[in-house]
PDB file of N, CA and C in Angstrom:
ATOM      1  N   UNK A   1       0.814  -1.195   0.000  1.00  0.00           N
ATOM      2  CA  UNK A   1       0.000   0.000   0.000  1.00  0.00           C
ATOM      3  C   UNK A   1       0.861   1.264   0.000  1.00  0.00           C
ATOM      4  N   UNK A   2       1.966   1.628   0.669  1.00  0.00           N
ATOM      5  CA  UNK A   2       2.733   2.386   0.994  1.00  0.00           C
ATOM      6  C   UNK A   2       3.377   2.456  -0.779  1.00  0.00           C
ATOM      7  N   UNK A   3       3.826   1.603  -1.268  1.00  0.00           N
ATOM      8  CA  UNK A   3       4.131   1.550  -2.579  1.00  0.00           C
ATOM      9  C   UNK A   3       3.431   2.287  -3.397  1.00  0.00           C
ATOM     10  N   UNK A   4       1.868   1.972  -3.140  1.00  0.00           N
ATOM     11  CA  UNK A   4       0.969   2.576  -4.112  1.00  0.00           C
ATOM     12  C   UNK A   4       0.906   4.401  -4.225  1.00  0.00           C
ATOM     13  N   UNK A   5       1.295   4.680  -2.873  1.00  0.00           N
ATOM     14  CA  UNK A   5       0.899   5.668  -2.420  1.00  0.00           C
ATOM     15  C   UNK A   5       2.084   6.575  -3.245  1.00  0.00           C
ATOM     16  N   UNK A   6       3.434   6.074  -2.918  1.00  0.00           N
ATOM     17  CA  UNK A   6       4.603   6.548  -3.315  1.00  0.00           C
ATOM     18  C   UNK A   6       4.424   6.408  -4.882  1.00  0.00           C
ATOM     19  N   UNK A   7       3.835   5.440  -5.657  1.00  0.00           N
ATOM     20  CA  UNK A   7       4.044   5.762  -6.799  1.00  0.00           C
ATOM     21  C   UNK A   7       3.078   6.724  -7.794  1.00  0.00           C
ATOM     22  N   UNK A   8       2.181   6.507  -6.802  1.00  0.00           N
ATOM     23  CA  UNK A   8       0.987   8.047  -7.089  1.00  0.00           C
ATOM     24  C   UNK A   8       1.782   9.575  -6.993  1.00  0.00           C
ATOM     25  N   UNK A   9       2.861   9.112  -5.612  1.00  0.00           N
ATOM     26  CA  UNK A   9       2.888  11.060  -5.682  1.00  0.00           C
ATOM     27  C   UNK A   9       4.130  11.257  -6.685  1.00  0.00           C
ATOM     28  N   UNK A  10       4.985  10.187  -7.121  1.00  0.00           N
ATOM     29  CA  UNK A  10       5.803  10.617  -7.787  1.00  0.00           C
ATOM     30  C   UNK A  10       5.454  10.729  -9.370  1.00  0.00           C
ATOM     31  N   UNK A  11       4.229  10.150  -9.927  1.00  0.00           N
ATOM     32  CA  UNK A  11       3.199  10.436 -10.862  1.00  0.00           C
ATOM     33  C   UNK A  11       2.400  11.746 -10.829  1.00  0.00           C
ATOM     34  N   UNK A  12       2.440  12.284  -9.990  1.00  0.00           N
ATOM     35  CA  UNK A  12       1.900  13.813  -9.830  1.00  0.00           C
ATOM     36  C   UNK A  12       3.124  14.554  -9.811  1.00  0.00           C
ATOM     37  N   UNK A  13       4.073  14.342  -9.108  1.00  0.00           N
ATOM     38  CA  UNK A  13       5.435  15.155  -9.312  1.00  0.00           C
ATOM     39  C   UNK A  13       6.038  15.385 -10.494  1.00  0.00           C
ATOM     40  N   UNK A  14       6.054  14.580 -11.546  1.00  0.00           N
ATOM     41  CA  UNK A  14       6.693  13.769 -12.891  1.00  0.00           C
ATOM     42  C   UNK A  14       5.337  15.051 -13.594  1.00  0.00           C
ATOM     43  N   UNK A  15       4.427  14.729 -13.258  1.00  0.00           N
ATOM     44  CA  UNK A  15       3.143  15.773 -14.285  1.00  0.00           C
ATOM     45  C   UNK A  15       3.397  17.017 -13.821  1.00  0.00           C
ATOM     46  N   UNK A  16       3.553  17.730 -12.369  1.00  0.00           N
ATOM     47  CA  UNK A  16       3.786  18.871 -11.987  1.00  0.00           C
ATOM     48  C   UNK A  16       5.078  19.816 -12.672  1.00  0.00           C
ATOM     49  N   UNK A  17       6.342  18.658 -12.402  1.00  0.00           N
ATOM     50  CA  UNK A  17       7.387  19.071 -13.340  1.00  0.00           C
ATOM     51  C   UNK A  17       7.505  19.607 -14.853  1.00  0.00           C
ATOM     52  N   UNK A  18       6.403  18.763 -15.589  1.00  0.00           N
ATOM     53  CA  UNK A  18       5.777  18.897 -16.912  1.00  0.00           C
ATOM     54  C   UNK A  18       5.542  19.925 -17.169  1.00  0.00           C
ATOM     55  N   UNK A  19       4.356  20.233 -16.239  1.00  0.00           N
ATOM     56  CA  UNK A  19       3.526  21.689 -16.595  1.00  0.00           C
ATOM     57  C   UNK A  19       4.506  22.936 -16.252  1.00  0.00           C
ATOM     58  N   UNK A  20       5.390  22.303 -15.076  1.00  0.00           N
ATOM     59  CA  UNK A  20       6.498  23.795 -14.768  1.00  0.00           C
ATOM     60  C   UNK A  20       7.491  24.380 -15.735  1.00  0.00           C
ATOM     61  N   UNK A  21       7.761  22.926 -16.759  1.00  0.00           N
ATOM     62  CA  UNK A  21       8.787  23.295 -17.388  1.00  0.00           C
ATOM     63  C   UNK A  21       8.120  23.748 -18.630  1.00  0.00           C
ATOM     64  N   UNK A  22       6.898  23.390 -18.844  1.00  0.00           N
ATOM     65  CA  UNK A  22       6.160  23.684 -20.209  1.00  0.00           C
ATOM     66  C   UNK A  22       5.946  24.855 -20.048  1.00  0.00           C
ATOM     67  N   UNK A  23       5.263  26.232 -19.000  1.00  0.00           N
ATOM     68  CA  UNK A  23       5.192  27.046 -18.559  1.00  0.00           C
ATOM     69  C   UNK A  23       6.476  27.942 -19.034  1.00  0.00           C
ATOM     70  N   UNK A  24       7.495  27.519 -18.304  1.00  0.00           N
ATOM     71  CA  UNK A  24       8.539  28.421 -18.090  1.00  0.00           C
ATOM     72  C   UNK A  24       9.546  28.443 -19.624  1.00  0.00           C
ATOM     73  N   UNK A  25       8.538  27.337 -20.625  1.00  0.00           N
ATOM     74  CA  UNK A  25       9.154  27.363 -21.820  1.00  0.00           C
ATOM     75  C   UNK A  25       8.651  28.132 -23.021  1.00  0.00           C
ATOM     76  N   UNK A  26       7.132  28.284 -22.508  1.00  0.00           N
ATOM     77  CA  UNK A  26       6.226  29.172 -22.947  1.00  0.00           C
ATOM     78  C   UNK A  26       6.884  30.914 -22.601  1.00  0.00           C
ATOM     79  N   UNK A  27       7.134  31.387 -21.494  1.00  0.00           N
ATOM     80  CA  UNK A  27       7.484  32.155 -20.950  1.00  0.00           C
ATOM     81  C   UNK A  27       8.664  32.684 -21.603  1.00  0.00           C
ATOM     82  N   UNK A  28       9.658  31.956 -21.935  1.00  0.00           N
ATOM     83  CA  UNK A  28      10.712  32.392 -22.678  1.00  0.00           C
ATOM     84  C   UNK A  28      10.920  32.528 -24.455  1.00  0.00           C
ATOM     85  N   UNK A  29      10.328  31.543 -24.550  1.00  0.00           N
ATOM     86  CA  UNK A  29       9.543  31.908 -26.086  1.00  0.00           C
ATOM     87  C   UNK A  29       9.060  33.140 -26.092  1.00  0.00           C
ATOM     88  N   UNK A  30       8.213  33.552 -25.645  1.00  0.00           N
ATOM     89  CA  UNK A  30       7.271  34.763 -25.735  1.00  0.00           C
ATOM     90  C   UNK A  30       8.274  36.269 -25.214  1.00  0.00           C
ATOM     91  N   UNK A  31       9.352  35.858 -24.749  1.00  0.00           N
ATOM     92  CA  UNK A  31      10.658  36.840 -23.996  1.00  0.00           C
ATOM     93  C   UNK A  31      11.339  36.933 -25.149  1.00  0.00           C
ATOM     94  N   UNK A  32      11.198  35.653 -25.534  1.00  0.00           N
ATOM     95  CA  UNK A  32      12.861  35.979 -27.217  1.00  0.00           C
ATOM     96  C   UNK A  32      11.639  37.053 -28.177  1.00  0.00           C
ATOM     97  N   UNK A  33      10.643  36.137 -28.453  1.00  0.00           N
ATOM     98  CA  UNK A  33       9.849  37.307 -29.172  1.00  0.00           C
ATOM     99  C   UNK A  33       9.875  38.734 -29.274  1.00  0.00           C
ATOM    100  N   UNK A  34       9.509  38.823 -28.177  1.00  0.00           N
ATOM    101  CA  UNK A  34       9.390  40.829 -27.401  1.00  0.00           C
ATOM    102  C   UNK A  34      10.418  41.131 -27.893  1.00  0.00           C
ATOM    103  N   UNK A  35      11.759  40.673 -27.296  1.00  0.00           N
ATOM    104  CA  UNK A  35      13.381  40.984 -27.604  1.00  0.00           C
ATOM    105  C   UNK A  35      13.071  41.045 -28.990  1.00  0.00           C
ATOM    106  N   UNK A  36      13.201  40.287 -29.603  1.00  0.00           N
ATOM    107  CA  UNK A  36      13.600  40.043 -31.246  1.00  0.00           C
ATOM    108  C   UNK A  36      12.681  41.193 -31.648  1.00  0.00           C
ATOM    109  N   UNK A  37      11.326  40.883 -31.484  1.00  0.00           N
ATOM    110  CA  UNK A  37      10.602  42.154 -31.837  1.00  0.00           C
ATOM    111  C   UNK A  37      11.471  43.824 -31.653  1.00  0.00           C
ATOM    112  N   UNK A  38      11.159  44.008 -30.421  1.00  0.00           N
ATOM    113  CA  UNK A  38      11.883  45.392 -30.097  1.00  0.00           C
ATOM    114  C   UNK A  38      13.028  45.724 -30.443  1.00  0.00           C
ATOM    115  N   UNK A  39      14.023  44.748 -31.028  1.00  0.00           N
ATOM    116  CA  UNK A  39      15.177  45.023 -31.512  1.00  0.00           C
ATOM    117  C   UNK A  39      15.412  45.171 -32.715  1.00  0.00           C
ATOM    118  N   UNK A  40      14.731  44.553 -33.924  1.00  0.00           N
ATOM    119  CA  UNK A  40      14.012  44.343 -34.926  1.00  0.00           C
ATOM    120  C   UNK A  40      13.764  45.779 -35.642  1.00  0.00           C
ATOM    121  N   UNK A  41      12.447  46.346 -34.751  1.00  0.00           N
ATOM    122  CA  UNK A  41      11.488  47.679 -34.965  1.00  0.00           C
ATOM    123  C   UNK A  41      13.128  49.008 -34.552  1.00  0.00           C
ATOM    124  N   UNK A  42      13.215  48.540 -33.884  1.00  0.00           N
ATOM    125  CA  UNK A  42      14.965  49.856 -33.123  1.00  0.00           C
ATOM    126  C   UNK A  42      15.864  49.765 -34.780  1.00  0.00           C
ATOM    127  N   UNK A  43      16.308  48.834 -34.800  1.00  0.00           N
ATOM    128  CA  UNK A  43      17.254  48.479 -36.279  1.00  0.00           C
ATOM    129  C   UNK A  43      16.191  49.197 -37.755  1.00  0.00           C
ATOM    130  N   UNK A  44      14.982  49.213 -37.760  1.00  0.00           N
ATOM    131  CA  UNK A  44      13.988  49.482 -39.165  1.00  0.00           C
ATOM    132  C   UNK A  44      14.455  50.919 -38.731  1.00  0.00           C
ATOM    133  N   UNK A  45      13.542  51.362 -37.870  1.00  0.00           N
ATOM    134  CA  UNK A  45      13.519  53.054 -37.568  1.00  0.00           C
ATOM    135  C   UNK A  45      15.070  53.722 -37.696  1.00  0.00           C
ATOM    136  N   UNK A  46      16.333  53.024 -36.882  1.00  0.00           N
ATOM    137  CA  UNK A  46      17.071  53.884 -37.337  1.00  0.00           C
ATOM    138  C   UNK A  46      17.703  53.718 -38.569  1.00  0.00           C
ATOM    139  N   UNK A  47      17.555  52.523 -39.258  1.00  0.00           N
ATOM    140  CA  UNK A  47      17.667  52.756 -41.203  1.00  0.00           C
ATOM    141  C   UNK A  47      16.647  53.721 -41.403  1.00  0.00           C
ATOM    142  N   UNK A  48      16.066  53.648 -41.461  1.00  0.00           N
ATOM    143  CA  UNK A  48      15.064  54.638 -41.864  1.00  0.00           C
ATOM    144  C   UNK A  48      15.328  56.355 -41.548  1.00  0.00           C
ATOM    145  N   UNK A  49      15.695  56.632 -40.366  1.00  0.00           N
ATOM    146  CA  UNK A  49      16.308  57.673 -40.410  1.00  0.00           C
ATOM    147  C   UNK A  49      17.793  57.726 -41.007  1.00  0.00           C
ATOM    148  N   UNK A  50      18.718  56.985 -41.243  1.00  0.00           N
ATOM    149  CA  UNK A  50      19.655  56.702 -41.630  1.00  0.00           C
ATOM    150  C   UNK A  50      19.917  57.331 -42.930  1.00  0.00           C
ATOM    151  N   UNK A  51      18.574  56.162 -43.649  1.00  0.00           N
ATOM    152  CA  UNK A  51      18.683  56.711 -45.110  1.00  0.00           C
ATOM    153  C   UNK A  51      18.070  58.392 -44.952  1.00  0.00           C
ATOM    154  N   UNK A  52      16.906  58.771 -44.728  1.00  0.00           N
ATOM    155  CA  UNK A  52      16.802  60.291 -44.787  1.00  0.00           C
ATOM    156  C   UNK A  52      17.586  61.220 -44.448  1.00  0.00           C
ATOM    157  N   UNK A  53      18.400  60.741 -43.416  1.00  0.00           N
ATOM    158  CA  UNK A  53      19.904  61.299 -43.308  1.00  0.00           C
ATOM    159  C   UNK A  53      20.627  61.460 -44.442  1.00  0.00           C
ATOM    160  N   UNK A  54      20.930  60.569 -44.575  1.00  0.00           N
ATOM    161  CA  UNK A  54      21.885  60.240 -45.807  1.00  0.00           C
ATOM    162  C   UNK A  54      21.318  61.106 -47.074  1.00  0.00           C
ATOM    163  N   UNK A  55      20.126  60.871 -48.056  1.00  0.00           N
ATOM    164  CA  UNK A  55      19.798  62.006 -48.995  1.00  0.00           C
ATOM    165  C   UNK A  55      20.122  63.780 -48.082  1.00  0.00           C
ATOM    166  N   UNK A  56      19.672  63.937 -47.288  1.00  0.00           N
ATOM    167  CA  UNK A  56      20.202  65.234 -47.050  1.00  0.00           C
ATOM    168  C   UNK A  56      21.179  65.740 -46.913  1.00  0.00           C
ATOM    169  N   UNK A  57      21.650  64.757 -46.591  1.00  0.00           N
ATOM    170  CA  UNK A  57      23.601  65.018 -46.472  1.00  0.00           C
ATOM    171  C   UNK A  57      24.021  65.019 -47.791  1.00  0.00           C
ATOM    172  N   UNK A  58      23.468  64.380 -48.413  1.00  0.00           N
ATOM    173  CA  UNK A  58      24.352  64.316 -50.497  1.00  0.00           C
ATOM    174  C   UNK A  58      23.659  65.049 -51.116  1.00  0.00           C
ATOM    175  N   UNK A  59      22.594  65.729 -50.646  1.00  0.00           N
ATOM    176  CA  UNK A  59      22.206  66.993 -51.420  1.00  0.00           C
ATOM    177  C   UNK A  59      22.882  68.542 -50.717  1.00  0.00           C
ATOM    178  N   UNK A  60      22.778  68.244 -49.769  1.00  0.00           N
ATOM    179  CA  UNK A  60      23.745  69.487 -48.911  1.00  0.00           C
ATOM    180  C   UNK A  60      24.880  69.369 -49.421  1.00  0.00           C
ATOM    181  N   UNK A  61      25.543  68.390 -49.512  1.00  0.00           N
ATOM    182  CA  UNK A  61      26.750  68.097 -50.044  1.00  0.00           C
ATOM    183  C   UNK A  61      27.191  68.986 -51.396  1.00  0.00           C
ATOM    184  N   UNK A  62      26.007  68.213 -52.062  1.00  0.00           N
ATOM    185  CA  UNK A  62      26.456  69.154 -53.538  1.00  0.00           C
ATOM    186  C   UNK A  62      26.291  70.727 -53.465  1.00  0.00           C
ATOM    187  N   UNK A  63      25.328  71.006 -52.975  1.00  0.00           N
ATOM    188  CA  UNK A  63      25.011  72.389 -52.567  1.00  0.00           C
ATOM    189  C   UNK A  63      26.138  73.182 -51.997  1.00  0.00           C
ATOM    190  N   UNK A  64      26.662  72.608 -51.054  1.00  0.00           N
ATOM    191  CA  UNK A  64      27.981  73.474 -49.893  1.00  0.00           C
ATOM    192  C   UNK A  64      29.199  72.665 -51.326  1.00  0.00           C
ATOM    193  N   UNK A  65      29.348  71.875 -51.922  1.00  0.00           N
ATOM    194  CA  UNK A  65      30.489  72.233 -52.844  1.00  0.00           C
ATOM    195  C   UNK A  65      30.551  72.670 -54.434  1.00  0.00           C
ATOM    196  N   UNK A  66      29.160  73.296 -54.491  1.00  0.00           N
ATOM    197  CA  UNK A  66      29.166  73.934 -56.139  1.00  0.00           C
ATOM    198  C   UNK A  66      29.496  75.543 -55.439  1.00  0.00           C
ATOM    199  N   UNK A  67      28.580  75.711 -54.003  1.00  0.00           N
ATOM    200  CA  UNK A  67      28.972  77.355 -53.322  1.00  0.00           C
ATOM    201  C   UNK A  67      30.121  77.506 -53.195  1.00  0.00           C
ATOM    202  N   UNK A  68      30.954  76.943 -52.433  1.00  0.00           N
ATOM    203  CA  UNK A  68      32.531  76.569 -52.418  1.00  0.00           C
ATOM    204  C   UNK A  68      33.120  76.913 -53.759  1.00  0.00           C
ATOM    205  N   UNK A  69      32.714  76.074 -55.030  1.00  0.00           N
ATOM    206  CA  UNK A  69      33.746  76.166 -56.294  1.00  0.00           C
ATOM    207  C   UNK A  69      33.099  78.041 -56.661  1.00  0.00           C
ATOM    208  N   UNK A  70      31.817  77.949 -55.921  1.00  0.00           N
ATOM    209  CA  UNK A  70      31.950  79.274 -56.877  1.00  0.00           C
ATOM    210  C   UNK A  70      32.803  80.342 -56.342  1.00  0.00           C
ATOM    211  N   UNK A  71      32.454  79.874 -54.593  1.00  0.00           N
ATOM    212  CA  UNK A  71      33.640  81.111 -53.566  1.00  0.00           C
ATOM    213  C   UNK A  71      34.885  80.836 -54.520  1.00  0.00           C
ATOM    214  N   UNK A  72      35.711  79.930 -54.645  1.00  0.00           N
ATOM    215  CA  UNK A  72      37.022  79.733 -55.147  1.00  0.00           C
ATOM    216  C   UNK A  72      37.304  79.806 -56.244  1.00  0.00           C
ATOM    217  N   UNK A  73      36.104  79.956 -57.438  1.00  0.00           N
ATOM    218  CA  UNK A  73      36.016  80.228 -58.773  1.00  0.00           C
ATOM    219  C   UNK A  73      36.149  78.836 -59.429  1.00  0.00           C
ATOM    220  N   UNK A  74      36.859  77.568 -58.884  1.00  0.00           N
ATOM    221  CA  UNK A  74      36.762  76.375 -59.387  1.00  0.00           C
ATOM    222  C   UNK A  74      35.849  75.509 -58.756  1.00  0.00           C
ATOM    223  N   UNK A  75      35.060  74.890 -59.633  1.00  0.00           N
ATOM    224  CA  UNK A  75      34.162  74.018 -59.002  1.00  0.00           C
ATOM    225  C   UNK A  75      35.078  72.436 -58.340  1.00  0.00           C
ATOM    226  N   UNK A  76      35.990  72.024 -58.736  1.00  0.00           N
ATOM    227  CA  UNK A  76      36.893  70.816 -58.549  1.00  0.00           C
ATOM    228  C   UNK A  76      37.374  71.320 -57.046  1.00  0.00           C
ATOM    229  N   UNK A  77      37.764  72.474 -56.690  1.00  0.00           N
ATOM    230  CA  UNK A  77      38.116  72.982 -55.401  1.00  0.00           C
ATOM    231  C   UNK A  77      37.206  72.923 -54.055  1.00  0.00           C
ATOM    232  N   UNK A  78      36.109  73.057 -55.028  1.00  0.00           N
ATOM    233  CA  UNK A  78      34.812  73.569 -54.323  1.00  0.00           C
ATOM    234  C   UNK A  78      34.493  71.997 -53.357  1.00  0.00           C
ATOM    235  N   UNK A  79      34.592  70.652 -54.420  1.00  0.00           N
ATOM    236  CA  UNK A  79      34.304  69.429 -54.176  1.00  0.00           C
ATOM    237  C   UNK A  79      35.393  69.102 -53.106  1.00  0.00           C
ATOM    238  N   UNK A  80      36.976  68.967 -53.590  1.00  0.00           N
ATOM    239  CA  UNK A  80      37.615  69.038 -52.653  1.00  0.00           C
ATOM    240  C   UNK A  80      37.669  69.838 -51.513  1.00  0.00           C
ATOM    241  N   UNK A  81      36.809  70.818 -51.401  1.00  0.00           N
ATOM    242  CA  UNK A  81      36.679  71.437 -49.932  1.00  0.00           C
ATOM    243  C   UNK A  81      35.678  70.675 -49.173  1.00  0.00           C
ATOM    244  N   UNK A  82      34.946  70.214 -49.809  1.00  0.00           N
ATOM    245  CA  UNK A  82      33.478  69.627 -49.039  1.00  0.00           C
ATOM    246  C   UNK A  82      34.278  68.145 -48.519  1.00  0.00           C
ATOM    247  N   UNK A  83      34.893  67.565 -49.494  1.00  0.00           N
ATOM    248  CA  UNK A  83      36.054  66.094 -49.110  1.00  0.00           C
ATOM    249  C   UNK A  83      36.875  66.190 -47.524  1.00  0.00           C
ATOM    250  N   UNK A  84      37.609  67.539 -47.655  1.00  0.00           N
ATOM    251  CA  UNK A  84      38.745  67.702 -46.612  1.00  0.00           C
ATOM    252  C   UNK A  84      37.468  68.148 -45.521  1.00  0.00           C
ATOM    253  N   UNK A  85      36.587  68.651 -45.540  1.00  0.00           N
ATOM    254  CA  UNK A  85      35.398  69.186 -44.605  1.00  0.00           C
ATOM    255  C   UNK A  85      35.178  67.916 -43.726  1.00  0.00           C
ATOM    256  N   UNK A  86      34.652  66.969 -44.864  1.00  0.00           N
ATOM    257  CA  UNK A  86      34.407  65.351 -44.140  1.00  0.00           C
ATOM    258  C   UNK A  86      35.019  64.175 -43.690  1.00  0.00           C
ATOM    259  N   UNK A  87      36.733  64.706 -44.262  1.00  0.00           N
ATOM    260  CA  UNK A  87      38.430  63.728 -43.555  1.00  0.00           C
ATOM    261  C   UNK A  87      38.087  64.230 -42.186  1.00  0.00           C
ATOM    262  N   UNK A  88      37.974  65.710 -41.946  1.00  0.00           N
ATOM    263  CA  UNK A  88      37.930  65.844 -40.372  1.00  0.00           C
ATOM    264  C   UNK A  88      36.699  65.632 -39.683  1.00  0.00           C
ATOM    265  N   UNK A  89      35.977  65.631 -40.411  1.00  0.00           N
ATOM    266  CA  UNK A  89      34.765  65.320 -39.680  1.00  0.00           C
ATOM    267  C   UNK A  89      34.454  63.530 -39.189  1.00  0.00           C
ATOM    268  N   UNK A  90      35.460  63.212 -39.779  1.00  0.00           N
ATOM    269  CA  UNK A  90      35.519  61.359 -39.213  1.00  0.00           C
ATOM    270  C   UNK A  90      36.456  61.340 -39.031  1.00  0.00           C
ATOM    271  N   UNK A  91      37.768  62.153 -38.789  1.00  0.00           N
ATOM    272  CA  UNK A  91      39.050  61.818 -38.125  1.00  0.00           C
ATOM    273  C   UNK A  91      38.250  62.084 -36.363  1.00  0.00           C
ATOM    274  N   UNK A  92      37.656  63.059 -36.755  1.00  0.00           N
ATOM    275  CA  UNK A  92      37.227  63.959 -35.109  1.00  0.00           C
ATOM    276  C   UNK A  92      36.239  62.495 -34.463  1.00  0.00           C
ATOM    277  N   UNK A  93      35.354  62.137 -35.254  1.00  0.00           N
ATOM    278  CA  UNK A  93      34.432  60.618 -35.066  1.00  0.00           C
ATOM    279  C   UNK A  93      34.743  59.670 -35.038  1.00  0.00           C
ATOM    280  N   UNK A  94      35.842  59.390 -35.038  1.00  0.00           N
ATOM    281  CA  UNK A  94      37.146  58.161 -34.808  1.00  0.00           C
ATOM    282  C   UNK A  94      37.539  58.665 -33.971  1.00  0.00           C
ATOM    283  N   UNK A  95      37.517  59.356 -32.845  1.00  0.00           N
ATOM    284  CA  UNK A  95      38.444  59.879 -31.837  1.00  0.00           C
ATOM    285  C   UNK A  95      37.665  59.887 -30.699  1.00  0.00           C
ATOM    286  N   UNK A  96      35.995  60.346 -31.220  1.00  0.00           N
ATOM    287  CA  UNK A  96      35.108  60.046 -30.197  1.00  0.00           C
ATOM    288  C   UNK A  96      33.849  59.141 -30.412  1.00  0.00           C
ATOM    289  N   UNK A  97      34.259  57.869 -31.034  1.00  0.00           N
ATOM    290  CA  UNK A  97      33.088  57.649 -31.211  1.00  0.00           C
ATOM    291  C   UNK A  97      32.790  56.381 -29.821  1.00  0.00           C
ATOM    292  N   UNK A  98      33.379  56.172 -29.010  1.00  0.00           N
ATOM    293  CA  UNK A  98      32.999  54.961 -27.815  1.00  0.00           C
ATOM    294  C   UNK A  98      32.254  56.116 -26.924  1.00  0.00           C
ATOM    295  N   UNK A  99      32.527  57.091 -26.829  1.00  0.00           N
ATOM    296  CA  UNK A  99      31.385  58.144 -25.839  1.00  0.00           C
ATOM    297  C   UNK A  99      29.923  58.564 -26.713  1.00  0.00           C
ATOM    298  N   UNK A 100      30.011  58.889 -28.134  1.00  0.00           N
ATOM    299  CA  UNK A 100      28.788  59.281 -28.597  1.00  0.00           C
ATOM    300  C   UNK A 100      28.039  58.062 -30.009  1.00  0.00           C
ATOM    301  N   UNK A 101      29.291  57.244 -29.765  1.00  0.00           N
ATOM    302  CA  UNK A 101      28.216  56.164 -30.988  1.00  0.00           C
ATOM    303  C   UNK A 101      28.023  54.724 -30.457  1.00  0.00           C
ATOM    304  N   UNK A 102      29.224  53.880 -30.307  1.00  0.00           N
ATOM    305  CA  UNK A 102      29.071  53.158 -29.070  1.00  0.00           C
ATOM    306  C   UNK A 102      28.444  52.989 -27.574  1.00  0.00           C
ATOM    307  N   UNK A 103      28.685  53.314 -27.050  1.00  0.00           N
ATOM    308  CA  UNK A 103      28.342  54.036 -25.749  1.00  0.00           C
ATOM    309  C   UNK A 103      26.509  53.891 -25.533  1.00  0.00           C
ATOM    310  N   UNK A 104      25.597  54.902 -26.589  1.00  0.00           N
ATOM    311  CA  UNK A 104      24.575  54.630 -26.460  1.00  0.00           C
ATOM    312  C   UNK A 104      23.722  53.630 -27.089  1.00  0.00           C
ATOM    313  N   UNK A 105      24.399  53.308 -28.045  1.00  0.00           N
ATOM    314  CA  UNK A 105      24.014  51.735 -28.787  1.00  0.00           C
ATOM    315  C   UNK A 105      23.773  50.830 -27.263  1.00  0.00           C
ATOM    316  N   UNK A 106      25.103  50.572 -27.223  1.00  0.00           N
ATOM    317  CA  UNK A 106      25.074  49.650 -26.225  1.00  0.00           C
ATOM    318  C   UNK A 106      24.691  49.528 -25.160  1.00  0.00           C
ATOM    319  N   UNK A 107      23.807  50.904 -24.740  1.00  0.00           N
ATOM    320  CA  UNK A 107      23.006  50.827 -23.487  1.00  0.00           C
ATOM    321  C   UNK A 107      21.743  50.936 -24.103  1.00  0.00           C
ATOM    322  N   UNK A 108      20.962  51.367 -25.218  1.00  0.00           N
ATOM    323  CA  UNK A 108      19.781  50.898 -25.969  1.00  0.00           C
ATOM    324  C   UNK A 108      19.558  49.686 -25.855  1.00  0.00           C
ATOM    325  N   UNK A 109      20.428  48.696 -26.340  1.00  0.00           N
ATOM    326  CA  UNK A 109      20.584  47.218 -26.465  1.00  0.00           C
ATOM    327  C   UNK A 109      20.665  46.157 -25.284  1.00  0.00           C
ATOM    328  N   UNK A 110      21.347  47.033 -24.007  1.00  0.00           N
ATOM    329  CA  UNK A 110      21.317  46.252 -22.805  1.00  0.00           C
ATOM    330  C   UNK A 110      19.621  46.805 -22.067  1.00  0.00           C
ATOM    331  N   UNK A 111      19.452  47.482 -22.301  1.00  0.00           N
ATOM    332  CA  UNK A 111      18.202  48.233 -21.915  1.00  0.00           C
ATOM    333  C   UNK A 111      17.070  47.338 -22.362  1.00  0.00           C
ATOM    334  N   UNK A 112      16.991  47.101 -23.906  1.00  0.00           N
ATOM    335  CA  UNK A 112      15.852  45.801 -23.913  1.00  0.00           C
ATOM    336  C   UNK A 112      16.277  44.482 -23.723  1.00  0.00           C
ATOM    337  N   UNK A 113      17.212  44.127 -23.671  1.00  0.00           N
ATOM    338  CA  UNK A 113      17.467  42.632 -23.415  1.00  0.00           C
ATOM    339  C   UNK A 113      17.730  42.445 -21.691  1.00  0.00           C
ATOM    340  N   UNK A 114      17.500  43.139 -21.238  1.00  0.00           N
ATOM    341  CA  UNK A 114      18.757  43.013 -19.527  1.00  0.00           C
ATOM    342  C   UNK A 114      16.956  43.887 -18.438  1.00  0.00           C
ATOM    343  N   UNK A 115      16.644  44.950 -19.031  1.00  0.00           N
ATOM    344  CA  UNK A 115      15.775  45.305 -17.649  1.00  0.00           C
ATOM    345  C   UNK A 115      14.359  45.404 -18.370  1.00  0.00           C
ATOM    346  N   UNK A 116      14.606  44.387 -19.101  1.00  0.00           N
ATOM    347  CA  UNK A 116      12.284  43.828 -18.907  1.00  0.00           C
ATOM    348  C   UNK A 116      12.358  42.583 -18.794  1.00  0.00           C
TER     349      UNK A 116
END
């Protein structure tokens, strides 16, 4: 009898375990989701501003180096001024980019994966 009894509760334990682990597998499925989701939608939006960035910058571009060739009377000068404009403008962004490009990436990214 004692047998019977013991093999009943370890038949409810064996099913309890089941449902805990089925639960907590459900639970993490639905966690990678959110993640993948929210990280997903973060990556679209900033292409998306990226590219609208980007056309304004190559139309400004041409704009600030046809004004340039005309300040200098050569338009080839004008281009190479807008060139040497943008060597320093990513020598200076290579110098700081772990404080203003790194830096907040990587707390965006620990931010949805680490505190929800």
């Amino acid at each position: 009898m004692a047998f019977e009894e013991l093999k009943e509760n370890t038949e409810k334990i064996q099913d309890q375990a089941k449902v805990y682990i089925d639960s907590h597998l459900a639970y993490y499925k639905l966690w990678g989701f959110k993640v993948a989701m929210k990280s997903t939608t973060l990556i679209f939006k900033f292409t998306l501003i990226l590219l609208c960035f980007s056309m304004v910058l190559l139309f400004g571009s041409f704009a600030a180096a046809y004004a340039f060739g005309a300040l200098f009377g050569s338009i080839a000068l004008g281009f190479l001024a807008v060139g040497g404009i943008y060597l320093v403008f990513t020598v200076l962004l290579f110098f700081v980019k772990d404080k203003f490009v790194e830096g907040p990436i990587l707390e965006k990214f620990s931010e949805i994966f680490f505190n929800e």
